[in-house]
N, C-alpha and C. Protein backbone atom coordinates (compact mmCIF):
# COMPACT_ATOMS: atom_id res chain seq x y z
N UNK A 1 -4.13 32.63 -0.78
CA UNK A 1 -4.68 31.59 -1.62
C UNK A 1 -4.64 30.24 -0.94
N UNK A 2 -3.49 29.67 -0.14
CA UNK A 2 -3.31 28.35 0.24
C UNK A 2 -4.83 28.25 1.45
N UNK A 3 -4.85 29.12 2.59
CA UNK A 3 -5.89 29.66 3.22
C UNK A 3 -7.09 29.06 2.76
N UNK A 4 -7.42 30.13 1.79
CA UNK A 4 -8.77 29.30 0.61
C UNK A 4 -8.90 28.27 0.75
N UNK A 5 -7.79 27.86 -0.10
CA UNK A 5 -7.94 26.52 -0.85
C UNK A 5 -8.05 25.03 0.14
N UNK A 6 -7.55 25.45 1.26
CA UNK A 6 -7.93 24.45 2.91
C UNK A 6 -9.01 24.49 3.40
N UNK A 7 -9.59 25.62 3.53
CA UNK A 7 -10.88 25.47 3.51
C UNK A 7 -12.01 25.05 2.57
N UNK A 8 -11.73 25.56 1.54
CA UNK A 8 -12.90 24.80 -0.02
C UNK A 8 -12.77 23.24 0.22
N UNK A 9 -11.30 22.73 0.43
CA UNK A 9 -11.06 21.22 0.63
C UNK A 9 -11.93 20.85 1.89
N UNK A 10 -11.29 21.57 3.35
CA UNK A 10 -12.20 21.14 3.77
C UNK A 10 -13.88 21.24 4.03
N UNK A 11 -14.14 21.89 3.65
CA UNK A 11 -15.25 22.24 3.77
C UNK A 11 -16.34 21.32 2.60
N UNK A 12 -16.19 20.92 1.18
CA UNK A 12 -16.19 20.60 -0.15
C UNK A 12 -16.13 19.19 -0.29
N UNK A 13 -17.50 18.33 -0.51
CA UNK A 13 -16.94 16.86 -0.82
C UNK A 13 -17.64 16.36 -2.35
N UNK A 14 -16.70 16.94 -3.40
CA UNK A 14 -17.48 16.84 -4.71
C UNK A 14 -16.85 15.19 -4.81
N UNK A 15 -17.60 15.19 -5.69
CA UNK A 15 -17.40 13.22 -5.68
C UNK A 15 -16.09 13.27 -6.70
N UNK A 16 -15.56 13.88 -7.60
CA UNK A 16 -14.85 13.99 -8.49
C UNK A 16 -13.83 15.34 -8.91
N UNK A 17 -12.75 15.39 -8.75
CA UNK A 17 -11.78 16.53 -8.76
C UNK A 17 -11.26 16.46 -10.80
N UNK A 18 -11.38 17.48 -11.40
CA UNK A 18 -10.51 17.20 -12.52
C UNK A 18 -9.14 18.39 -12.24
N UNK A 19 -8.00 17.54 -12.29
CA UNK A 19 -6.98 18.66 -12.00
C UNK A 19 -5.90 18.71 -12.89
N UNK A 20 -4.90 19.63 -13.70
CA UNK A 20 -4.31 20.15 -14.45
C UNK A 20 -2.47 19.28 -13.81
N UNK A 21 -1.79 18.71 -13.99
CA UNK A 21 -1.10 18.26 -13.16
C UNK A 21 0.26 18.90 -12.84
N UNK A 22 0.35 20.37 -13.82
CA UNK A 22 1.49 21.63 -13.67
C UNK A 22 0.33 22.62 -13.03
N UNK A 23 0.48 23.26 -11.93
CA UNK A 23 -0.60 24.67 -11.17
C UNK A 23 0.72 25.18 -10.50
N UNK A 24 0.28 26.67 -10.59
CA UNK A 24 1.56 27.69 -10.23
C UNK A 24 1.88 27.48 -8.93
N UNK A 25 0.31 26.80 -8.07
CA UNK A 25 1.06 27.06 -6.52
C UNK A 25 0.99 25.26 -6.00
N UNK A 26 0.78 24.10 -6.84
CA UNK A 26 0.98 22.75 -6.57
C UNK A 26 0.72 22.04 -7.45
N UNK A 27 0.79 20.61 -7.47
CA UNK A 27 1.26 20.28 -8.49
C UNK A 27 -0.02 19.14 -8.25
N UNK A 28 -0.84 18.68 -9.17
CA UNK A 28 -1.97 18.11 -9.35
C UNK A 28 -1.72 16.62 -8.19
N UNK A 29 -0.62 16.35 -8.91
CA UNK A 29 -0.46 15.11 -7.41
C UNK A 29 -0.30 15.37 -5.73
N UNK A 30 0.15 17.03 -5.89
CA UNK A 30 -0.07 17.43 -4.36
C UNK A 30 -1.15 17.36 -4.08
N UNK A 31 -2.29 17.58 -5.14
CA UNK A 31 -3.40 17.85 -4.71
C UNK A 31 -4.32 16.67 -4.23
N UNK A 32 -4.02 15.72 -5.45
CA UNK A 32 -4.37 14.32 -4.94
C UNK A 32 -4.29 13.98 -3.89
N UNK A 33 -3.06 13.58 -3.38
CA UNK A 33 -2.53 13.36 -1.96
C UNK A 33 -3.29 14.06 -0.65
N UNK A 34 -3.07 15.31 -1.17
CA UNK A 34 -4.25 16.47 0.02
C UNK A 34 -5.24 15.02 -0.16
N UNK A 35 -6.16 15.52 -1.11
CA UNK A 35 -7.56 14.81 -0.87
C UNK A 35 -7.67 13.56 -0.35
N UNK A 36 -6.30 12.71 -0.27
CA UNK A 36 -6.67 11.11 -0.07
C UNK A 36 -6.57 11.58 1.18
N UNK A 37 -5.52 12.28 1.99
CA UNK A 37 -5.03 12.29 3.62
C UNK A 37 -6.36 12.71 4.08
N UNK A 38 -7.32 13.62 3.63
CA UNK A 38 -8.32 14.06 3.86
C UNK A 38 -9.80 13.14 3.77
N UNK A 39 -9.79 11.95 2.77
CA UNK A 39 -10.79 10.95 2.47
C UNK A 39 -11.75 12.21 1.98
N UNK A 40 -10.85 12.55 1.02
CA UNK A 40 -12.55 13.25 -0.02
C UNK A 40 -12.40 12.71 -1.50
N UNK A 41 -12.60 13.47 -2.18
CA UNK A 41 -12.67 12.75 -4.13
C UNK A 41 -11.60 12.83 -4.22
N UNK A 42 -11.57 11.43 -5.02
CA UNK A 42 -10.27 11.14 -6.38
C UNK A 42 -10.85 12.26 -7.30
N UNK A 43 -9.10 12.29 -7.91
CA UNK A 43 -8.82 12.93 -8.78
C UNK A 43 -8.71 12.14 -10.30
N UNK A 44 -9.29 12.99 -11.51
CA UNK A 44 -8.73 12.60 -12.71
C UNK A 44 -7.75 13.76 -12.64
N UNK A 45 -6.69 12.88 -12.92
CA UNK A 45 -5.31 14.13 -13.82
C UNK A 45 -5.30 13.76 -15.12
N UNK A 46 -5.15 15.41 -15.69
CA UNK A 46 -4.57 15.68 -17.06
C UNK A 46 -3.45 16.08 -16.86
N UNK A 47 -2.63 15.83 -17.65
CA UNK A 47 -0.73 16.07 -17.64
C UNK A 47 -0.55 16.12 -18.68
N UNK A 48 1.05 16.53 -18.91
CA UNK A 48 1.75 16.77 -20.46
C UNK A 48 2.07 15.55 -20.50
N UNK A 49 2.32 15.23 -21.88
CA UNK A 49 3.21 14.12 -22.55
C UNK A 49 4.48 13.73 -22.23
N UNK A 50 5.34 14.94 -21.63
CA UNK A 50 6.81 14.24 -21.62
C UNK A 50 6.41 13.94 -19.65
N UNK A 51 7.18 12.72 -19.94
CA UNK A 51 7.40 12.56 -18.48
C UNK A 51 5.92 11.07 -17.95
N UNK A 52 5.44 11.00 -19.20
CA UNK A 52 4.27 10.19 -18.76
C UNK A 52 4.02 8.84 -18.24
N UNK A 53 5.12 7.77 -18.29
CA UNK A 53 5.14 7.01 -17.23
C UNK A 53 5.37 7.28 -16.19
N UNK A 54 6.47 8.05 -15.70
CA UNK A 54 6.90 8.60 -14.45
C UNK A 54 5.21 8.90 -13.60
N UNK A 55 4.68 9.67 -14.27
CA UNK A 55 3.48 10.59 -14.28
C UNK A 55 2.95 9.46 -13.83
N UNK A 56 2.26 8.61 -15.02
CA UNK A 56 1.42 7.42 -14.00
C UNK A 56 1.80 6.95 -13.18
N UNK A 57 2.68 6.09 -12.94
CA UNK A 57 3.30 5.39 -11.74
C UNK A 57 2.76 6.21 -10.57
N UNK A 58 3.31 7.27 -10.59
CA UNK A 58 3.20 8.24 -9.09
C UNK A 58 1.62 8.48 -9.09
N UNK A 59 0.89 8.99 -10.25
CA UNK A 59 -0.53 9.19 -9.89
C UNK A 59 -1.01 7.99 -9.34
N UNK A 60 -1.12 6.87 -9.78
CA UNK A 60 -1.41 5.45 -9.86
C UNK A 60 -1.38 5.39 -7.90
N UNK A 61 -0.01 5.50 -7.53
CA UNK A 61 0.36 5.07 -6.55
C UNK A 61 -0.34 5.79 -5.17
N UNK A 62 -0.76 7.18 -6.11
CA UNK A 62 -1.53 8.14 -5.32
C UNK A 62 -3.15 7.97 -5.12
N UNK A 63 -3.63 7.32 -5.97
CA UNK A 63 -4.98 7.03 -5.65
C UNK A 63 -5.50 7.81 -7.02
N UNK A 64 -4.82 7.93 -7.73
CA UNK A 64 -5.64 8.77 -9.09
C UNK A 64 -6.49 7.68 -9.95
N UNK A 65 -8.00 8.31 -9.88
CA UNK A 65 -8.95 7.46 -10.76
C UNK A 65 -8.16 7.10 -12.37
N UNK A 66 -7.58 7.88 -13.05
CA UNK A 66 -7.27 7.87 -14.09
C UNK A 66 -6.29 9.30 -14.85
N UNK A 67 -5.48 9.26 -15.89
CA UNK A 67 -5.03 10.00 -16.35
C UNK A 67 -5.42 10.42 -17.60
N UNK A 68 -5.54 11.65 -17.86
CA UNK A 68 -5.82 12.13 -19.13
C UNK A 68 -4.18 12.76 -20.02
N UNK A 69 -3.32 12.06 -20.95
CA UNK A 69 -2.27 13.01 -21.83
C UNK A 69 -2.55 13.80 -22.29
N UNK A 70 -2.01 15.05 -21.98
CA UNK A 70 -2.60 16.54 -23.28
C UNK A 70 -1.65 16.11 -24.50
N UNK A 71 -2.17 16.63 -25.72
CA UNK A 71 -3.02 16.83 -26.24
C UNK A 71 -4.31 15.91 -26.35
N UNK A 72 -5.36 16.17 -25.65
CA UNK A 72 -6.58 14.46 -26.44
C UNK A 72 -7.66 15.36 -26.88
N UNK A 73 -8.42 14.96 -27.16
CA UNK A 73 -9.73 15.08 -27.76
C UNK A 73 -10.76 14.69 -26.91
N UNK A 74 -12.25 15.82 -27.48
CA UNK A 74 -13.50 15.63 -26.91
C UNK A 74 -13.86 13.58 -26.13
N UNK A 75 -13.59 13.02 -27.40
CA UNK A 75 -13.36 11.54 -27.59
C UNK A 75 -13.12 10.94 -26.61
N UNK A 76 -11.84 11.07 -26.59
CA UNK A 76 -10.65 10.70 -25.57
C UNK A 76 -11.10 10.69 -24.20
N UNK A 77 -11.61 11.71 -23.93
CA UNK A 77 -12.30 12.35 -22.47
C UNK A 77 -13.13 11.86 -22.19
N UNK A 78 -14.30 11.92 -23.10
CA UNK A 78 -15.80 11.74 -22.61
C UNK A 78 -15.60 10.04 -22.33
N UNK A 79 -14.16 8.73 -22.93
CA UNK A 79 -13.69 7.40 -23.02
C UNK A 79 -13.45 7.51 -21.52
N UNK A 80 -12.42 8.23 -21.33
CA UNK A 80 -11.66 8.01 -19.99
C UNK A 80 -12.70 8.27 -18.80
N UNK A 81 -13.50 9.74 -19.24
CA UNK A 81 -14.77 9.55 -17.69
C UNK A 81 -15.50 8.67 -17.43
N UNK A 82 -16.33 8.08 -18.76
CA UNK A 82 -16.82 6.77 -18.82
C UNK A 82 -16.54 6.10 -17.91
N UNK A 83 -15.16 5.82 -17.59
CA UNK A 83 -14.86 4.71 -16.80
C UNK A 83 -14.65 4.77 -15.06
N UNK A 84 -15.02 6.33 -15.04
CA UNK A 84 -14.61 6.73 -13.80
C UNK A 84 -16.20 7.12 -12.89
N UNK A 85 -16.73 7.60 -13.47
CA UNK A 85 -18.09 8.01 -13.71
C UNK A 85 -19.46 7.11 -13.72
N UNK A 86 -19.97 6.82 -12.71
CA UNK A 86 -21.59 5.72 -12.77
C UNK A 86 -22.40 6.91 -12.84
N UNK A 87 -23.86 6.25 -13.54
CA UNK A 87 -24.68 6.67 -13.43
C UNK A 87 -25.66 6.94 -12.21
């Protein structure tokens, strides 16, 4: 899987990553990080609730366009891409 997933990165320059910020084999800010060392897309992270300043700070510091808290809504989302997102 790691294999793969070095190649899709490198190979892959989507303008926008949405990533989960608990994944069984890294952790959404690893992934971030990959992509900045690499100069491909920011990431939006979605994360849990506990732990959520910690959470920003470090995304923040990582180059993350923005954070999404689980639980949110259709709302919530379609607010936060808005801002990440040109036409």
């Amino acid at each position: 899987m790691a294999a793969r997933r070095s190649n899709l990165v490198g190979t892959q320059t989507p303008d926008l990553v949405l990533s989960d910020w608990n994944m069984p084999e890294m952790t959404g800010l690893d992934l971030l990080r990959h992509f900045a060392a690499v100069g491909r897309a920011s990431l939006l992270l979605r994360q849990p609730p506990k732990g959520r300043r910690r959470c920003a700070k470090l995304a923040d510091k990582a180059g993350a366009m923005a954070l999404i808290v689980k639980p949110f809504t259709p709302d919530v989302f379609e607010d936060v891409l808005s801002t990440v997102v040109t036409s």
